[in-house]
C-alpha atoms as a PDB file:
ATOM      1  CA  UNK A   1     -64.065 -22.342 -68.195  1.00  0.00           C
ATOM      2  CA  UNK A   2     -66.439 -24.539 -66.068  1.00  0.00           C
ATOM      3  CA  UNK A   3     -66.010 -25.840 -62.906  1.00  0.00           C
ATOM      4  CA  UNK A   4     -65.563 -29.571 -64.967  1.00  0.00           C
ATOM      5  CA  UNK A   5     -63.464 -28.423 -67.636  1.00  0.00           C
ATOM      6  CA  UNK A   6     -61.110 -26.907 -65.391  1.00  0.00           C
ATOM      7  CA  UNK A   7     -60.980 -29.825 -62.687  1.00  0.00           C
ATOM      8  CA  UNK A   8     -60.809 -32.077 -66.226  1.00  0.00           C
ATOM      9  CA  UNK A   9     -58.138 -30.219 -67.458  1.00  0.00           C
ATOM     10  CA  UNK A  10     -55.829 -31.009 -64.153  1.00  0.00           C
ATOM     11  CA  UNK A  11     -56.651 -34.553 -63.902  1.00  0.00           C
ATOM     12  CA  UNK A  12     -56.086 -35.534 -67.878  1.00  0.00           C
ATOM     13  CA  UNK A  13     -54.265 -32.780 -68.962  1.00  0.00           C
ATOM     14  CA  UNK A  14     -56.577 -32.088 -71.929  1.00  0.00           C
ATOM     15  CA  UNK A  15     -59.856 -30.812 -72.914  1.00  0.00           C
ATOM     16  CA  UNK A  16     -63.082 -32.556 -72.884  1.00  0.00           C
ATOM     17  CA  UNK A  17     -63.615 -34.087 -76.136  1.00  0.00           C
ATOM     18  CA  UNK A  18     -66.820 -34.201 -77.361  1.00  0.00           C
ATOM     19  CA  UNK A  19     -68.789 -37.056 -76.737  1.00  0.00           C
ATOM     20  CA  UNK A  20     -67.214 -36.464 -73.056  1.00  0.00           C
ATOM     21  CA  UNK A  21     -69.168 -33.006 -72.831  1.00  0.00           C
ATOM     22  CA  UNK A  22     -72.043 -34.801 -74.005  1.00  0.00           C
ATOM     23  CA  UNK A  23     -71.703 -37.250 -71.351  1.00  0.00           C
ATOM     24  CA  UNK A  24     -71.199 -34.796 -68.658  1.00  0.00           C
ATOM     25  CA  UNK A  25     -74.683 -32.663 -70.056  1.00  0.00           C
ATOM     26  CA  UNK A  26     -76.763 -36.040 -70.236  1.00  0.00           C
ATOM     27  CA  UNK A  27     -76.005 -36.620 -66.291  1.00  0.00           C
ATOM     28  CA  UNK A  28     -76.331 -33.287 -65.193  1.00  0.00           C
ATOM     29  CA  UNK A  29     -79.931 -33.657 -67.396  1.00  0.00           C
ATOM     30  CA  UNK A  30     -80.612 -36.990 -65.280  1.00  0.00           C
ATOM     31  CA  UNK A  31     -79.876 -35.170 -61.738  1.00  0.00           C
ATOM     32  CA  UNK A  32     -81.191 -32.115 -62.679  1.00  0.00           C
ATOM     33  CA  UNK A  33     -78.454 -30.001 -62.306  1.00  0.00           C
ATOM     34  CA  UNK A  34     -75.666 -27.939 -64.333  1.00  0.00           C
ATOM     35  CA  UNK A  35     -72.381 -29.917 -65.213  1.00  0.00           C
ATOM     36  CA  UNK A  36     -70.563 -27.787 -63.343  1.00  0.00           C
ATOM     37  CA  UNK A  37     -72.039 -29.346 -60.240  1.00  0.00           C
ATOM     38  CA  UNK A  38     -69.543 -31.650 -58.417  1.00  0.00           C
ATOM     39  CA  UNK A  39     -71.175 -34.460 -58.317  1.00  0.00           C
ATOM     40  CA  UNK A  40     -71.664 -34.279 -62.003  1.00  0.00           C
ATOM     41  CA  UNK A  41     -67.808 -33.914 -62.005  1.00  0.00           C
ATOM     42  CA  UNK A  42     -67.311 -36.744 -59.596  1.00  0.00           C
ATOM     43  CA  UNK A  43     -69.619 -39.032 -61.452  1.00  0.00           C
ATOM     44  CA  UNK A  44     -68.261 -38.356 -64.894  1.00  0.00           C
ATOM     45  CA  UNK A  45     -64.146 -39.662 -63.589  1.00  0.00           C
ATOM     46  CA  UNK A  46     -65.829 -42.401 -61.427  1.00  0.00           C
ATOM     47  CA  UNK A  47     -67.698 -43.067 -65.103  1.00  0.00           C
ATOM     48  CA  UNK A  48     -64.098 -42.853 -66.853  1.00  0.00           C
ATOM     49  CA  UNK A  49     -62.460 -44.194 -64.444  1.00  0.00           C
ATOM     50  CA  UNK A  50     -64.194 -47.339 -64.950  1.00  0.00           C
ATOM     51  CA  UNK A  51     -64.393 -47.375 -68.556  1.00  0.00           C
ATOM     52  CA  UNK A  52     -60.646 -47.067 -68.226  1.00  0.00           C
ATOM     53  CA  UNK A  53     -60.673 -50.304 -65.661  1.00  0.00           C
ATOM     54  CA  UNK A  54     -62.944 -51.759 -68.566  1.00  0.00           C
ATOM     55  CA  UNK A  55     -60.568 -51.116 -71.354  1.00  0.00           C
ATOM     56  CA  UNK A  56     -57.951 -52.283 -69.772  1.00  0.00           C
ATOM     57  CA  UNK A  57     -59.383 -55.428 -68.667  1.00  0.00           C
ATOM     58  CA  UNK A  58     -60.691 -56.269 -71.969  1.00  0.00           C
ATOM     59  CA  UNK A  59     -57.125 -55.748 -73.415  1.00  0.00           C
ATOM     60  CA  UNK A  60     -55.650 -57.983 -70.409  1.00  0.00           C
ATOM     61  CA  UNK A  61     -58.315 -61.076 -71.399  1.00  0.00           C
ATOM     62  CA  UNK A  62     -57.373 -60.783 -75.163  1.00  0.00           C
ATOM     63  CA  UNK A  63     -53.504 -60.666 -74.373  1.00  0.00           C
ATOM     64  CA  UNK A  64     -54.384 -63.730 -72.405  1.00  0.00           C
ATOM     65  CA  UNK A  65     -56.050 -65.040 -74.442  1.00  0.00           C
ATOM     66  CA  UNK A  66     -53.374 -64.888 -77.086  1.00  0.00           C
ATOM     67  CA  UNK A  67     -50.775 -65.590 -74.924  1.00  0.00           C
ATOM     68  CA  UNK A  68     -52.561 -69.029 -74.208  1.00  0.00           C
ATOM     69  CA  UNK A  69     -53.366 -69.442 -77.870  1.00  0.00           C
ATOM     70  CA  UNK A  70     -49.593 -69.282 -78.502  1.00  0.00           C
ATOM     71  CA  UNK A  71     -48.525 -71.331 -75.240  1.00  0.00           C
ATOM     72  CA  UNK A  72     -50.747 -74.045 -77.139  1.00  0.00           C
ATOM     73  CA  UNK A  73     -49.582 -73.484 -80.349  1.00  0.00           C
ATOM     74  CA  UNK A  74     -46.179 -73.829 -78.802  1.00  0.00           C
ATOM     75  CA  UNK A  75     -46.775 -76.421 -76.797  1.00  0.00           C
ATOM     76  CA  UNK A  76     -47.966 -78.242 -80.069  1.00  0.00           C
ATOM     77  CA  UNK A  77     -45.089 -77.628 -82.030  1.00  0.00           C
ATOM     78  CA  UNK A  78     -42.796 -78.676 -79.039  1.00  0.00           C
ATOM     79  CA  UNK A  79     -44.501 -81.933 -79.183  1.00  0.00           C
ATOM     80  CA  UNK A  80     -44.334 -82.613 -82.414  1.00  0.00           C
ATOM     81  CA  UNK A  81     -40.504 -81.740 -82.523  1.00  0.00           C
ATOM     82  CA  UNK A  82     -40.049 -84.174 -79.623  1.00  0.00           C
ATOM     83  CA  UNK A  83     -41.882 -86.642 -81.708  1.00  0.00           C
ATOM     84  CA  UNK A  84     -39.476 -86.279 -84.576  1.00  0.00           C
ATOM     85  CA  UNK A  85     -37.046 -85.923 -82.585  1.00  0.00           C
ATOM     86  CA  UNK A  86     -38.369 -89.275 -80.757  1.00  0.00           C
ATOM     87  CA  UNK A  87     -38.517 -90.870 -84.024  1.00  0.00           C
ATOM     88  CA  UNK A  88     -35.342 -89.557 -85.121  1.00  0.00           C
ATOM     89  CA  UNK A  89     -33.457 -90.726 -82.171  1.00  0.00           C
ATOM     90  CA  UNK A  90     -35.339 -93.979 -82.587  1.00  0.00           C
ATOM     91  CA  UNK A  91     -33.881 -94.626 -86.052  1.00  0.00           C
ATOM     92  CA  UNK A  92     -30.300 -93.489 -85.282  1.00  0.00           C
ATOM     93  CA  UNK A  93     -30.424 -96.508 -82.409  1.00  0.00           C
ATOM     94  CA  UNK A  94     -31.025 -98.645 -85.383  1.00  0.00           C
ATOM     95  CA  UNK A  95     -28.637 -97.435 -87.825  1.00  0.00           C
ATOM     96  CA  UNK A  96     -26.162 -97.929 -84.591  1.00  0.00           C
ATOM     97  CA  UNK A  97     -27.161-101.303 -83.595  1.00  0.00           C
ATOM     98  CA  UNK A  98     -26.817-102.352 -87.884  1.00  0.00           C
ATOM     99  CA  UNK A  99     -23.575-100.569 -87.803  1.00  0.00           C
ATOM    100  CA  UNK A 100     -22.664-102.494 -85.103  1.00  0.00           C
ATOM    101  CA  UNK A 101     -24.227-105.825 -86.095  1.00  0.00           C
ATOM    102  CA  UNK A 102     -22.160-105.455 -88.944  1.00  0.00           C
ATOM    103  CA  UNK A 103     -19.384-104.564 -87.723  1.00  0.00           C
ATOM    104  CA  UNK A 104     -19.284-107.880 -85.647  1.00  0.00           C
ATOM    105  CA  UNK A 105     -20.416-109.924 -88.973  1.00  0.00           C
ATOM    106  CA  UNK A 106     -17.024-108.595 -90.409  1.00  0.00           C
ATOM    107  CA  UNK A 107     -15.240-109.040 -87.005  1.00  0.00           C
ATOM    108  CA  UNK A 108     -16.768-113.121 -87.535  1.00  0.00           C
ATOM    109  CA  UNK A 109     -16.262-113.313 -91.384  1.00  0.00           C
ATOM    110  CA  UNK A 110     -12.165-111.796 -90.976  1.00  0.00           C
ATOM    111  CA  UNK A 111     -11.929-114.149 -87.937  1.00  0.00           C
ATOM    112  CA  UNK A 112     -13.541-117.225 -90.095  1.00  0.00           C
ATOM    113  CA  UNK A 113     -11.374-116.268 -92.908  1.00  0.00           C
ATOM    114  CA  UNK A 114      -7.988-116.437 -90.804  1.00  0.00           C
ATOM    115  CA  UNK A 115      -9.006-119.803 -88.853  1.00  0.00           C
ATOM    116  CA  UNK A 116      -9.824-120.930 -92.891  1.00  0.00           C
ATOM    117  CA  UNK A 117      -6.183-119.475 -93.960  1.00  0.00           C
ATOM    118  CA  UNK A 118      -4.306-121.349 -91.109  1.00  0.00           C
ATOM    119  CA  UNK A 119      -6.258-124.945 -91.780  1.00  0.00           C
ATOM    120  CA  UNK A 120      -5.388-124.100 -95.256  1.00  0.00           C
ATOM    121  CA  UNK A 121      -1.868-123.326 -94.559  1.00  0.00           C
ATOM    122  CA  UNK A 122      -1.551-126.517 -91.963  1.00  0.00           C
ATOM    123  CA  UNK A 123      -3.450-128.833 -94.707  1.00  0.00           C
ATOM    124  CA  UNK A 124      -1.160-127.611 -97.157  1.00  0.00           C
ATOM    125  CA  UNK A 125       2.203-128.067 -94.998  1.00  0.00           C
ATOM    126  CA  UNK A 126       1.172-131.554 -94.365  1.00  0.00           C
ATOM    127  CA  UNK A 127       0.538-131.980 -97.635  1.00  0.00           C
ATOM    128  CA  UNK A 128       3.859-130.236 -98.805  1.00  0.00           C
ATOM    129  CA  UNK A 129       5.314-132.631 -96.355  1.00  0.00           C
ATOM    130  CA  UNK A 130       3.725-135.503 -97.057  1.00  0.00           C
ATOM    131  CA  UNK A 131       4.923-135.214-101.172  1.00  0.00           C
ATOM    132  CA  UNK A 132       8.015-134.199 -99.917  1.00  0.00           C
ATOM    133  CA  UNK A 133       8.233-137.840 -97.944  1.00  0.00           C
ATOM    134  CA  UNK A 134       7.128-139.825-101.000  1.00  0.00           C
ATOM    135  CA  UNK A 135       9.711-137.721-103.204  1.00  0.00           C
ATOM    136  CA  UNK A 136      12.229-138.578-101.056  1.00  0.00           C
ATOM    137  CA  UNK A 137      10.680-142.368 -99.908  1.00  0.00           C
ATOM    138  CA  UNK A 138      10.955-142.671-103.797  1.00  0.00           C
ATOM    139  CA  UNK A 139      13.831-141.691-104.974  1.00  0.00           C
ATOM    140  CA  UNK A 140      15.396-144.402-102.565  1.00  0.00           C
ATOM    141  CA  UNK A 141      12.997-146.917-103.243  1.00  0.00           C
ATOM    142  CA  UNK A 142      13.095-146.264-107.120  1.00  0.00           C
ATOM    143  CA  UNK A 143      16.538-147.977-107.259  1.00  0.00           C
ATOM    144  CA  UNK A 144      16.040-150.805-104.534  1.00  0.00           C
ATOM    145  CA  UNK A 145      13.045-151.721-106.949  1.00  0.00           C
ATOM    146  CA  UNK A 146      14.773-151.743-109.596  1.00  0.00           C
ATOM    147  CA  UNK A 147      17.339-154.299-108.799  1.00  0.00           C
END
């Protein structure tokens, strides 16, 4: 076991894969040295380490990227719900305000029919009374005249 392997080994826990070994061989090749060398070593986690950093900030853009994609997406629906809900409230004032325009057009028309009841009821005392005097002024004229 090489001097990378092993130092590999207790920093990831695992084996060099592959392309990893290949890695390590195509910088010892540009230094000119073996890949157990430590700078090879050195070179190869400061080379993971930031194609780690890379990964990872790729993944952090596209999960904020989506999460701004869906902020939007929820901001748009939010609106549009506020607009129905805008519209909604809108024509619920209405239906109030006819409700209550006709409640006080049956509030006028029972008023308007009671006021029409009692001048019917007065006009038709009077009038009760009034054929009640010429019954009576008759009757007692009906035999003066006669004589």
């Amino acid at each position: 076991m090489t001097n990378l392997e092993r130092f590999y080994r207790s920093v990831h826990g695992r084996d060099l894969q592959p392309w990893e070994r290949q890695l390590a061989v195509r910088i010892a090749a540009a230094l000119n040295t073996t890949t157990d060398d430590d700078f090879v070593v050195h070179l190869l986690l400061v080379y993971m380490s930031t194609n780690a950093i890379t990964n990872m900030y790729n993944e952090l853009v596209a999960a904020r990227n989506s999460l701004a994609e869906d902020s939007r997406d929820l901001v748009r629906t939010i609106k549009s719900d506020l607009r129905r809900n805008r519209l909604l409230t809108y024509v619920m004032l209405g239906i109030a305000v006819v409700s209550l325009l006709g409640s006080v057009w049956i509030l006028a028309t029972v008023l308007n029919l009671s006021h029409d009841v009692t001048v019917g009821e007065a006009r038709l005392a009077a009038a009760l009374q009034g054929f009640e005097r010429r019954s009576l002024g008759g009757s007692q004229r009906g035999p003066a005249l006669d004589r």
